[in-house]
Structures are given as C-alpha cells and as structure tokens.
N, C-alpha and C. Protein backbone atom coordinates (compact mmCIF):
# COMPACT_ATOMS: atom_id res chain seq x y z
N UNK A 1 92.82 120.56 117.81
CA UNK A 1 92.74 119.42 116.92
C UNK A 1 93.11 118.18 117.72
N UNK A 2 92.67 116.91 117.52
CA UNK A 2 92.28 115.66 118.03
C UNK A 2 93.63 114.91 116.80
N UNK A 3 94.42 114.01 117.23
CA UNK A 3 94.90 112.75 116.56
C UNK A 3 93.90 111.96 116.90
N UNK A 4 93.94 111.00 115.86
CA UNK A 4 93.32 109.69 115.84
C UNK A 4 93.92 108.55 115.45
N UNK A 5 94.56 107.56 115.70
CA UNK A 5 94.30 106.17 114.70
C UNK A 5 93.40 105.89 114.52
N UNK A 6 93.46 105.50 113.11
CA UNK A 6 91.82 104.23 112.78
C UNK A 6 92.57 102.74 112.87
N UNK A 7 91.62 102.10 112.41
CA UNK A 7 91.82 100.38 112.54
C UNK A 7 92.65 99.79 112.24
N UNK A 8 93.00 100.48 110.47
CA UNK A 8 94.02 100.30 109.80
C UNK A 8 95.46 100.66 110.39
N UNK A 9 95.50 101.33 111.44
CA UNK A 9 96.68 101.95 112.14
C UNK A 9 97.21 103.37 111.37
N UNK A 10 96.49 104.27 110.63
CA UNK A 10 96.56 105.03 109.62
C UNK A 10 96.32 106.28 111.22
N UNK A 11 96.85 107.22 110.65
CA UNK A 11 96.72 108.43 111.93
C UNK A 11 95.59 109.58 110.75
N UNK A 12 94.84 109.84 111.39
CA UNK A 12 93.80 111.75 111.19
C UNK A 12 94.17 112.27 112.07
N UNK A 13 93.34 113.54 111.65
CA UNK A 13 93.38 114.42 112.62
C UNK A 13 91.32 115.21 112.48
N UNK A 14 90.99 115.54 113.65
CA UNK A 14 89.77 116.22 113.44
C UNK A 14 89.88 117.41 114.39
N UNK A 15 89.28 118.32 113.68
CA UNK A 15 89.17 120.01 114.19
C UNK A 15 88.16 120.46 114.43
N UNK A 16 88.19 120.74 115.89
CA UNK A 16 86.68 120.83 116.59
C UNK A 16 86.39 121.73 116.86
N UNK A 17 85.43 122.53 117.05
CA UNK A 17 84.55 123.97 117.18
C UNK A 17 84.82 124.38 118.75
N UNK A 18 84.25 125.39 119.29
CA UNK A 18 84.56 125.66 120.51
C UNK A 18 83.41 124.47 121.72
N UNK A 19 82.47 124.01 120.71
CA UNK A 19 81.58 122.87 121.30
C UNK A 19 81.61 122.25 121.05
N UNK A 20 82.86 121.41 120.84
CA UNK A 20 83.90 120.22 120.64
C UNK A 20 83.10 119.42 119.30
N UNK A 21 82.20 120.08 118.59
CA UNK A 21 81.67 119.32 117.55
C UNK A 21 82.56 119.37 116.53
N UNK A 22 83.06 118.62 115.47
CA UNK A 22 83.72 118.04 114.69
C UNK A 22 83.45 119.47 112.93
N UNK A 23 84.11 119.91 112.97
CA UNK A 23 84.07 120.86 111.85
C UNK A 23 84.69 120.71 110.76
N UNK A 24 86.05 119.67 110.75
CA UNK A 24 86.94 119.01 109.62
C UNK A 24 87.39 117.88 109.98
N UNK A 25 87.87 117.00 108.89
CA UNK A 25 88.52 115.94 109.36
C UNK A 25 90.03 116.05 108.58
N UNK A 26 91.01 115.50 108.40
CA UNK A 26 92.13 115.89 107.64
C UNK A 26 91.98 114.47 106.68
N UNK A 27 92.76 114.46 106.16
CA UNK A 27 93.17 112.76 105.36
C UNK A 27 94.38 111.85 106.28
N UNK A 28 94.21 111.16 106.12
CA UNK A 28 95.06 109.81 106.71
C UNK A 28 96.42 109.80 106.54
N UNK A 29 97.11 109.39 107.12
CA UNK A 29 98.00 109.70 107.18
C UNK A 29 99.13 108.28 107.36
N UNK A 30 100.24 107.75 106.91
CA UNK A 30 100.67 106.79 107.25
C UNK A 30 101.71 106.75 108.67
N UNK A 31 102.01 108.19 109.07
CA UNK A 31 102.80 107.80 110.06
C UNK A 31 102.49 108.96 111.10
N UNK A 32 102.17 109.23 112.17
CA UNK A 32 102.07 110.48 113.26
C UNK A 32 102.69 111.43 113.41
N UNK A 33 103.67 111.45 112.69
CA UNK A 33 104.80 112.62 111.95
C UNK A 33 103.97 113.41 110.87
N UNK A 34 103.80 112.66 110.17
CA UNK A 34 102.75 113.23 108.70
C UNK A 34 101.34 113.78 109.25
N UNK A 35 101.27 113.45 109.79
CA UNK A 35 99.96 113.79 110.14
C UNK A 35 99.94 115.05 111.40
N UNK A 36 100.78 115.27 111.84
CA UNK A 36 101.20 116.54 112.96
C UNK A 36 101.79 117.69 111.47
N UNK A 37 102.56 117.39 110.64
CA UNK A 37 102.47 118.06 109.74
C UNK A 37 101.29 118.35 108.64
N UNK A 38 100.43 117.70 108.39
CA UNK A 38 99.37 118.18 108.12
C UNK A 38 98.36 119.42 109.04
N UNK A 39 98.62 118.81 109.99
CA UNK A 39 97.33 119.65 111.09
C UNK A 39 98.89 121.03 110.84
N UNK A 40 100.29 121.32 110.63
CA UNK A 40 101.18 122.38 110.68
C UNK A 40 100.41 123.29 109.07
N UNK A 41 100.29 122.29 108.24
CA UNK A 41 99.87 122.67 107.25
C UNK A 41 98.63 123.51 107.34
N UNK A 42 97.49 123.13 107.89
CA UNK A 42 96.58 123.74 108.26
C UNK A 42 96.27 124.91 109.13
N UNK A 43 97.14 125.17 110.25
CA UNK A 43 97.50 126.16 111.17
C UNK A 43 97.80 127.74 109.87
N UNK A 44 98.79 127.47 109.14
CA UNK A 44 99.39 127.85 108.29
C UNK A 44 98.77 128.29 107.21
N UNK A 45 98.19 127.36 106.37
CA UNK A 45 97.07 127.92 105.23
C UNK A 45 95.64 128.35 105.27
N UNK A 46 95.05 127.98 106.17
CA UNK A 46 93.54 128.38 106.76
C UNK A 46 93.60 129.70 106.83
N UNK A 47 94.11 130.48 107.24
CA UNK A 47 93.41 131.84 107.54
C UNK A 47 94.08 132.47 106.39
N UNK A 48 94.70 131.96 105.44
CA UNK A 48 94.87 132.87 104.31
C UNK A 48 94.15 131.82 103.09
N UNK A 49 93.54 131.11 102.93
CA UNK A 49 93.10 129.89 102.43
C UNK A 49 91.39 131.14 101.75
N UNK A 50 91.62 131.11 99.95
CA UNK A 50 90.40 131.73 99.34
C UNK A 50 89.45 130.79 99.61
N UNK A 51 88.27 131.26 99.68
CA UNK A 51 86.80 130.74 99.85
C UNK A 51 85.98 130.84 97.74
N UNK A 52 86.26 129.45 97.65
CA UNK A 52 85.49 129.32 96.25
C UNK A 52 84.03 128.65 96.31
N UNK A 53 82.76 129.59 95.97
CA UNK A 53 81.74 129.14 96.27
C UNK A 53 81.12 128.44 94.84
N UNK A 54 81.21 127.31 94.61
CA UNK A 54 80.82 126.98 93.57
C UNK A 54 79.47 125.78 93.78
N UNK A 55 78.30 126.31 94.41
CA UNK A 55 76.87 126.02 94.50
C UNK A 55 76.27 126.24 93.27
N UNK A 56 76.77 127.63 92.46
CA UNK A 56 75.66 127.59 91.28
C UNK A 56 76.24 127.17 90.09
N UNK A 57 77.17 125.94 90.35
CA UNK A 57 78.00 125.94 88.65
C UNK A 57 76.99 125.01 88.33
C-alpha cells in the first residue's frame, strides 16, 4: 500500500496488485496516523471480510 497526500493536505492510502495497478483506494484521512491505521484496519479485516454480491437486487 502507497500513502498519499492530496491537495487538501488530507492523507489516502491505495492498494496495488502485484502489477502495481491500483485495486482500492481507502478514504481520507485527516492526519498520517489515521490513515496508517486505516491501511492496520485493512491488513486485519480483508481476509476475513464476507463477500455480499448484490448485482441482482
């Protein structure tokens, strides 16, 4: 995973594939603390994280 600032000075984060293409982005974040805990959050809930397919509602 990639930090980012944007313009606003707001920190993301984006999670890249093994061919560095862009597969998630996180939400914004106000401080680079929050946002290293988000991407902790994600480490964490992703691989136990249910898959809801809701295409045919």
């Amino acid at each position: 995973m990639k930090i980012h600032k944007s313009n606003n000075g707001e920190y993301y984060f984006n999670l890249h594939a093994s061919n560095n293409q862009i597969i998630a982005t996180g939400e914004t974040y106000t401080t680079k603390q929050g946002c290293e805990n988000g991407i902790e959050s994600v480490k964490t809930n992703a691989p136990i994280a249910e898959i809801e397919d809701v295409t045919n509602e």
